[in-house]
Structure formats: C-alpha cells, structure tokens
Protein backbone atom coordinates (compact mmCIF):
# COMPACT_ATOMS: atom_id res chain seq x y z
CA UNK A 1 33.13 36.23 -6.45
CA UNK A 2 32.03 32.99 -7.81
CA UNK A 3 27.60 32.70 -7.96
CA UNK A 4 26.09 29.11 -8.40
CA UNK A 5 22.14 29.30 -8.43
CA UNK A 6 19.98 26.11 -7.94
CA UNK A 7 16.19 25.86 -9.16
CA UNK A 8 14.42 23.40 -6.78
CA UNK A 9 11.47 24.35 -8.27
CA UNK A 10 11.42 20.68 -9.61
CA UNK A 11 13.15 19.25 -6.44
CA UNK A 12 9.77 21.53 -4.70
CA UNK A 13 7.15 19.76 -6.94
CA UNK A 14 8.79 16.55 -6.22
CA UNK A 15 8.62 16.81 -2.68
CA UNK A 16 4.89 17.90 -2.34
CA UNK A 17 4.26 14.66 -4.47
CA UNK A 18 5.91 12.68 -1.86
CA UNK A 19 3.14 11.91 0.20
CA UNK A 20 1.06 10.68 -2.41
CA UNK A 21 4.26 8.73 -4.05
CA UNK A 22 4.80 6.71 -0.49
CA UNK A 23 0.84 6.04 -0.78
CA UNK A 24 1.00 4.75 -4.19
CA UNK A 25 4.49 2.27 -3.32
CA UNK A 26 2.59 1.43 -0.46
CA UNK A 27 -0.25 -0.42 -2.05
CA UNK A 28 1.71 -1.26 -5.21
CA UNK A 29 3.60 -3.22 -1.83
CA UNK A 30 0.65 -4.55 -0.55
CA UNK A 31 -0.63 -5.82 -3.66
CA UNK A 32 2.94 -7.36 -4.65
CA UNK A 33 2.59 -9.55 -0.97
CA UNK A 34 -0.86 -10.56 -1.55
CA UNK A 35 -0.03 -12.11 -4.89
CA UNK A 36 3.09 -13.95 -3.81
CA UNK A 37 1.16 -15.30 -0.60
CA UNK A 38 -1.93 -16.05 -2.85
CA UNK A 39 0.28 -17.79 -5.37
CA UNK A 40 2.55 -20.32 -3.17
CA UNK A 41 -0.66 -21.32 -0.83
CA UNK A 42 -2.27 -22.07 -4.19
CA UNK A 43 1.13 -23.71 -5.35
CA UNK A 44 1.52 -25.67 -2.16
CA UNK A 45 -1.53 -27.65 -2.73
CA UNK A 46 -0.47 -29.11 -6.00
CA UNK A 47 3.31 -29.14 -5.31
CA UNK A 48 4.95 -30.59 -1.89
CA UNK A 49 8.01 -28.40 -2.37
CA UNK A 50 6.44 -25.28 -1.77
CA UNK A 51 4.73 -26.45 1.60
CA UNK A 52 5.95 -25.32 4.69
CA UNK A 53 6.23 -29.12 6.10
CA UNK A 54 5.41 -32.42 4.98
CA UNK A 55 2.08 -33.84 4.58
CA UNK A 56 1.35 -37.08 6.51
CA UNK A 57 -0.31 -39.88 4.07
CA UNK A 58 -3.39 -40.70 4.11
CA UNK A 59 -5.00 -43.28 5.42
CA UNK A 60 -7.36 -44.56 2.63
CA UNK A 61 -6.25 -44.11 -1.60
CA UNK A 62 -8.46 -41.88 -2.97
CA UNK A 63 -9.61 -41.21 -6.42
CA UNK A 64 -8.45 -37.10 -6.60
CA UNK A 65 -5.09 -35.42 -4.90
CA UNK A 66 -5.34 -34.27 -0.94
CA UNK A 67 -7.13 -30.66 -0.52
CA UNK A 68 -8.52 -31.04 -4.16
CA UNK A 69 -11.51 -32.54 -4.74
CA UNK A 70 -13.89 -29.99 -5.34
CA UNK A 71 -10.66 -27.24 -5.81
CA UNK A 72 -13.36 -24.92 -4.51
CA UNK A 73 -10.80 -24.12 -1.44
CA UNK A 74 -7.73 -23.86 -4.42
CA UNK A 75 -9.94 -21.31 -6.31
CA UNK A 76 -11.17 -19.47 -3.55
CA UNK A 77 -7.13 -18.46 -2.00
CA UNK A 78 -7.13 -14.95 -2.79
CA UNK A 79 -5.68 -11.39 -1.09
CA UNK A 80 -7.74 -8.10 -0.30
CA UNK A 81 -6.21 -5.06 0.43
CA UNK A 82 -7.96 -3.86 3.54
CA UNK A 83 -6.31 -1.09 4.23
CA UNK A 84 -3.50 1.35 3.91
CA UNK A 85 -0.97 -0.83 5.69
CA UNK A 86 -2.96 -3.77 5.55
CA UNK A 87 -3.31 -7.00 3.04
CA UNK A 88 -5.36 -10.28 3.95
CA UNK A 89 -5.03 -13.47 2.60
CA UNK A 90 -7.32 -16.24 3.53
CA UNK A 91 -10.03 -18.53 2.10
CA UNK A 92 -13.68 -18.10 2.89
CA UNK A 93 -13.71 -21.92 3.81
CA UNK A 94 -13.99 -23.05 7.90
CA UNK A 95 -12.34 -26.39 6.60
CA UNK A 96 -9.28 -24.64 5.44
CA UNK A 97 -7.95 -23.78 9.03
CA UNK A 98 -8.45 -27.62 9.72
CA UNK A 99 -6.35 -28.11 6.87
CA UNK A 100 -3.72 -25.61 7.66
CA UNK A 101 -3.52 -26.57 12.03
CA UNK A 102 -4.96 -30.25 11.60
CA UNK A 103 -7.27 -31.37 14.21
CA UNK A 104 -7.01 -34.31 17.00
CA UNK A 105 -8.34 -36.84 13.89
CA UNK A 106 -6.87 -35.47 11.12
CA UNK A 107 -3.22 -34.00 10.39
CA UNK A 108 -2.11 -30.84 9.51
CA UNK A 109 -1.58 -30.47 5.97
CA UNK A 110 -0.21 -26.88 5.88
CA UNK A 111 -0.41 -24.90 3.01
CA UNK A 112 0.02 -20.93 3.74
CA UNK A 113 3.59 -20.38 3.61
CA UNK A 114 3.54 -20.14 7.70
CA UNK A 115 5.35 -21.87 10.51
CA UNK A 116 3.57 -22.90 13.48
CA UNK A 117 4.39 -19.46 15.16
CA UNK A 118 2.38 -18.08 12.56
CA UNK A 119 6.04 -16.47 10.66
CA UNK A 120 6.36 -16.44 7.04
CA UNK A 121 8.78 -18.89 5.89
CA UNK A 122 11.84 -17.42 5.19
CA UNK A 123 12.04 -17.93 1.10
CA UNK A 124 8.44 -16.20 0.49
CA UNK A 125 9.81 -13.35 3.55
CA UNK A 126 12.78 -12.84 0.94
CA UNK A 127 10.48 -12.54 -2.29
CA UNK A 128 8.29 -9.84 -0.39
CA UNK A 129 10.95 -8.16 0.64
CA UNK A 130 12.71 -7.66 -2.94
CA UNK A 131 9.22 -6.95 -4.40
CA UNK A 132 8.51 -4.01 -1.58
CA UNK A 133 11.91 -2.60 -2.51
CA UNK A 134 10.70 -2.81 -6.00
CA UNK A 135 7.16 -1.39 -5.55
CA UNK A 136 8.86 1.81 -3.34
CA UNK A 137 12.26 2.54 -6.02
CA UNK A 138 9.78 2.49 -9.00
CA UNK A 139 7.54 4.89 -6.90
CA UNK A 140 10.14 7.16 -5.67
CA UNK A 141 11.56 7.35 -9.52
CA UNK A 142 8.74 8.34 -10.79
CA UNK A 143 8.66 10.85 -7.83
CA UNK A 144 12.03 12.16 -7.98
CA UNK A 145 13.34 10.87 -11.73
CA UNK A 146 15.85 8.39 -12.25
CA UNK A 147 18.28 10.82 -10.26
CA UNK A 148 21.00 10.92 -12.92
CA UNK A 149 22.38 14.36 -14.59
C-alpha cells in the first residue's frame, strides 16, 4: 500500500487570509484606476491626443492655452477612494462640467477620458483593466506564494 500525506496547514493559513488578500487587491485596484483617470484628464488638457474628441477653436486668441489660465481646475483633478468598491474622480470646480458637456454658448471641450454615454474610452478601459489584473495577481501571490514547487 502506497501512503502520500499532504500538510495544508499552509494552504489553511492561506485561505483564512483570503478575505483580507481580495480587500487589499481591491483598493490597490481602486487606487491603480483613480491614478490613470486622474492622470489622462490632467494629460488631456495640455495634450489633444489624449482627449476623447476634438476641441472646437476658439473664437478670440488668447494670451494662455484653453482650460489653463489659472490651472486651478488642472491642479485640482484628483481621485478619492470612497469606498470598498468605489473610486471618484472629479474636480471641485462647477465650471469643469461646462467644460467637459459644453453649454448652448460655449463648446464642449472634453477632457475625462469619457464618451458622451458617459463610457470610458476604450484605451484608458484597457490600462485599468491590465492594472486590476496586476493589483489582484500581486495580492493573491503574496496570499498563496508564487505557486511554484
């Protein structure tokens, strides 16, 4: 008679740390998506080939670059994490959704990385998606261990 014994005793730690692995990846995630939307609204401002359409020109030459002439509303993109599943990204400026949807005298001059359905665009869906999977494998490693042997 042939005997094979298996400790899970390490398989059994790894399991009740599960829970609190998944919570960890989860706002590692969270934190990963904020950045990247943060980052190409900022980057949008200053560079047309990050914004999700065209901006129409403007109507008088001004002295200082569309959406920057204080750079209050630049500086003041930023993310909160707002919950477990949750991650915000907005400005605290009105005039920024004027910006974003334009208005009956002024065109939009988008710069969240959003369609007009309110959908990511498909290049910053991609990045988030590759960093999730990142944020969750590192989690899970660290969980379970690199799973070689």
């Amino acid at each position: 008679m042939i005997t094979i014994s298996i400790d899970t005793s390490q398989f059994d730690k790894s399991m009740a740390d599960f829970p609190a692995a998944l919570a960890r990846a989860q706002r590692a995630a969270l934190v990963k998506i904020g950045n990247i939307v943060e980052n190409r609204a900022r980057g949008a401002i200053k560079d047309p080939s990050l914004r999700p359409s065209p901006w129409a020109p403007r109507k008088k030459d001004y002295k200082h670059p569309p959406l920057l002439k204080s750079t209050s509303m630049w500086r003041g993109i930023k993310y909160k994490v707002t919950g477990p599943d949750t991650v915000v990204v907005g400005t605290p400026y009105k005039y920024a959704e004027y910006h974003q949807r334009g208005t009956k005298n002024m065109p939009a001059r988008a710069f969240f990385p959003v369609d007009g359905h309110g959908r990511l665009m498909p290049d910053v869906m991609d990045a988030i998606v590759r960093k999730v999977q990142d944020a969750y494998s590192a989690e899970l490693q660290k969980a379970f261990g690199n799973g070689g042997g």
